[in-house]
C-alpha atoms as a PDB file:
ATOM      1  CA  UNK A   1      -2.243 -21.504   5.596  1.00  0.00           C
ATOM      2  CA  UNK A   2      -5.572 -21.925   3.898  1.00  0.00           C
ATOM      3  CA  UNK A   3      -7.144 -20.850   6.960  1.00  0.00           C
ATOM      4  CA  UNK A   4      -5.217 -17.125   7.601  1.00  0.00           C
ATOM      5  CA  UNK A   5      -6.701 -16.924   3.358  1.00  0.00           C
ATOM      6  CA  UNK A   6     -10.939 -17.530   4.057  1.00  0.00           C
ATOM      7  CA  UNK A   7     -11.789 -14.852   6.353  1.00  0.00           C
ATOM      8  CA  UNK A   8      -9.842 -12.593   4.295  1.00  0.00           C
ATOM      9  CA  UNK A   9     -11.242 -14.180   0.791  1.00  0.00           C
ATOM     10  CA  UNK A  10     -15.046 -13.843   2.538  1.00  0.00           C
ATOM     11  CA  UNK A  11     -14.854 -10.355   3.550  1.00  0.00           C
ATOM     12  CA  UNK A  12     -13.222  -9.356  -0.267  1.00  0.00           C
ATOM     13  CA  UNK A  13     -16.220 -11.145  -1.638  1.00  0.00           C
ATOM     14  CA  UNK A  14     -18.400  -9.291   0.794  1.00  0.00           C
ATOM     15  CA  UNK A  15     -16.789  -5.271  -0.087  1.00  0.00           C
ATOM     16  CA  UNK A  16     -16.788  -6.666  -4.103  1.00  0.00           C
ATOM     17  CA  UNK A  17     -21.112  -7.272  -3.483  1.00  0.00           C
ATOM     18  CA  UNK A  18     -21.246  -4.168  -1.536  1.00  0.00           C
ATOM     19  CA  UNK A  19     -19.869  -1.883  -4.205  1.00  0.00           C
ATOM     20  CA  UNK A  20     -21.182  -3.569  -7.315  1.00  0.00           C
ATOM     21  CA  UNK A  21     -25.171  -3.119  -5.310  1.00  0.00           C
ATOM     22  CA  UNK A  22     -23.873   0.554  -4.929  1.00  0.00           C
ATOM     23  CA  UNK A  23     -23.307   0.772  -8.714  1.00  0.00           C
ATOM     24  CA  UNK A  24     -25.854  -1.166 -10.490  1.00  0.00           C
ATOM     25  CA  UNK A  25     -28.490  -0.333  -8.129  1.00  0.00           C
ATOM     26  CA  UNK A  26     -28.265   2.472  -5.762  1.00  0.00           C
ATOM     27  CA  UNK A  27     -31.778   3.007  -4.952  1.00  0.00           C
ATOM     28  CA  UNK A  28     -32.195  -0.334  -3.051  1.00  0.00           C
ATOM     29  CA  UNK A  29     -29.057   0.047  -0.969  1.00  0.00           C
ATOM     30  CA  UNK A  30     -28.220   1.335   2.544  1.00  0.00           C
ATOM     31  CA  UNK A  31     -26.316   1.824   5.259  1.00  0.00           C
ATOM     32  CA  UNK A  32     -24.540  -1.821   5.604  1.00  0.00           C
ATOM     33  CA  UNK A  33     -23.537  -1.712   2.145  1.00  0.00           C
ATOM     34  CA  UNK A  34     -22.053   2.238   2.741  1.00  0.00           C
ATOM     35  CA  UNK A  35     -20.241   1.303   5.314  1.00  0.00           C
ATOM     36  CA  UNK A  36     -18.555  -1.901   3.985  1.00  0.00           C
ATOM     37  CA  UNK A  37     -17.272   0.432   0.598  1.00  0.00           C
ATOM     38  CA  UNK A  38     -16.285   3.131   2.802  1.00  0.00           C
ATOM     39  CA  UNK A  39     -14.819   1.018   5.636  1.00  0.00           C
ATOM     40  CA  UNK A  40     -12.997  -1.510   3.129  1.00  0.00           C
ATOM     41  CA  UNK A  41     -11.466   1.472   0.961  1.00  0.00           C
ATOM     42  CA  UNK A  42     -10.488   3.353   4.354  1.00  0.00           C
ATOM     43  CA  UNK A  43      -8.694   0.325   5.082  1.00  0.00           C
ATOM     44  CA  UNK A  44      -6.925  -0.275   2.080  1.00  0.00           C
ATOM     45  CA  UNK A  45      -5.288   3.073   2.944  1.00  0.00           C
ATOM     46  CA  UNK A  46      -4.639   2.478   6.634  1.00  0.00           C
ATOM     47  CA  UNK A  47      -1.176   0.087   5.332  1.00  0.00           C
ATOM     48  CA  UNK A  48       0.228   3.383   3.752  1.00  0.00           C
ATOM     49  CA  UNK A  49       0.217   5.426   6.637  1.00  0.00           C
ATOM     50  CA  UNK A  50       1.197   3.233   9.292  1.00  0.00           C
ATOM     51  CA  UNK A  51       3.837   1.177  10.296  1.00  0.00           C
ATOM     52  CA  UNK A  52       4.362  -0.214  13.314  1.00  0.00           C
ATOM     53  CA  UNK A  53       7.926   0.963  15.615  1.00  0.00           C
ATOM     54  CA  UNK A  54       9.798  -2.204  15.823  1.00  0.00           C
ATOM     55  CA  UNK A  55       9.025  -2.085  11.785  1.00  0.00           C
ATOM     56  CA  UNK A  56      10.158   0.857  11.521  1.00  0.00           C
ATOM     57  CA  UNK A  57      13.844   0.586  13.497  1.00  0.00           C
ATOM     58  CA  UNK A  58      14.306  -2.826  11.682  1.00  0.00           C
ATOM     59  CA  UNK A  59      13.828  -1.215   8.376  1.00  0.00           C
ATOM     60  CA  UNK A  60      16.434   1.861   9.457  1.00  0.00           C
ATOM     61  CA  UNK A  61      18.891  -0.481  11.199  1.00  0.00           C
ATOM     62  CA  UNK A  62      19.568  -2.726   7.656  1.00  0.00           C
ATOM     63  CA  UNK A  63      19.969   0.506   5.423  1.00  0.00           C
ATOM     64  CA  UNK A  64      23.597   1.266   4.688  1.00  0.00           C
ATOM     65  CA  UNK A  65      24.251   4.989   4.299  1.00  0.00           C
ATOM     66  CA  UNK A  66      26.112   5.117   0.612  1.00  0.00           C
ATOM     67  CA  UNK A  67      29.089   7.256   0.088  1.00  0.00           C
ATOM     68  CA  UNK A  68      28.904   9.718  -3.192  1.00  0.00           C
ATOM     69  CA  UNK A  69      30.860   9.346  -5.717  1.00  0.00           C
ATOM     70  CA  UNK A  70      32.067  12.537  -8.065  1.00  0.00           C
ATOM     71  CA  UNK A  71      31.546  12.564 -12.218  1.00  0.00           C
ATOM     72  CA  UNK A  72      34.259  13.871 -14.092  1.00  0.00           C
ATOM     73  CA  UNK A  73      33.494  16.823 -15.877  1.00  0.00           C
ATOM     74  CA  UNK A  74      33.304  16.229 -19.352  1.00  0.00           C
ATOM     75  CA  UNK A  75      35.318  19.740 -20.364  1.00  0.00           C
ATOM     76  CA  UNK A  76      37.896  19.004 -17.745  1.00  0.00           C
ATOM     77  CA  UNK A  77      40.293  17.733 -20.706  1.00  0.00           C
ATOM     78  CA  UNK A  78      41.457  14.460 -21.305  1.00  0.00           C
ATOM     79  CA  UNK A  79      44.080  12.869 -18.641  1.00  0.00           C
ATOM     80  CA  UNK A  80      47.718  13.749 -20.152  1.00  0.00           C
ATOM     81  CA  UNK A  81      49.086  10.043 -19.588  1.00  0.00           C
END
């Protein structure tokens, strides 16, 4: 399990140096580190867009359609039992 969590952990590590060079110094920084901010924030979006189809039926086929249930009125009067 530790192993899925290193490569992920290293390239976090890398985006975190990337963007704090593009903040405390941007003068001295390029392309590489562009790329890894713009690359790493375009992928933190990519999860909210997609979804793969298989997801996507599985998620549909467990939801229950509920049935509605009608309030009382509050000035329909009082029941007369």
């Amino acid at each position: 399990m530790a192993v899925r969590w290193v490569p992920a952990l290293v390239v976090a590590a890398l985006w975190w140096w990337a963007v704090l060079r593009m903040a405390l110094v941007p003068g001295q920084t390029g392309f590489v580190e562009g790329a890894m901010v713009a690359g790493g924030w375009g992928l933190s979006l990519l999860p909210v867009h997609v979804a793969s189809a298989a997801a996507a039926r599985r998620e549909s086929a467990t939801k229950r359609p509920t049935r509605a249930w009608r309030r009382r009125r509050s000035d329909a009067g009082s029941d007369p039992s």
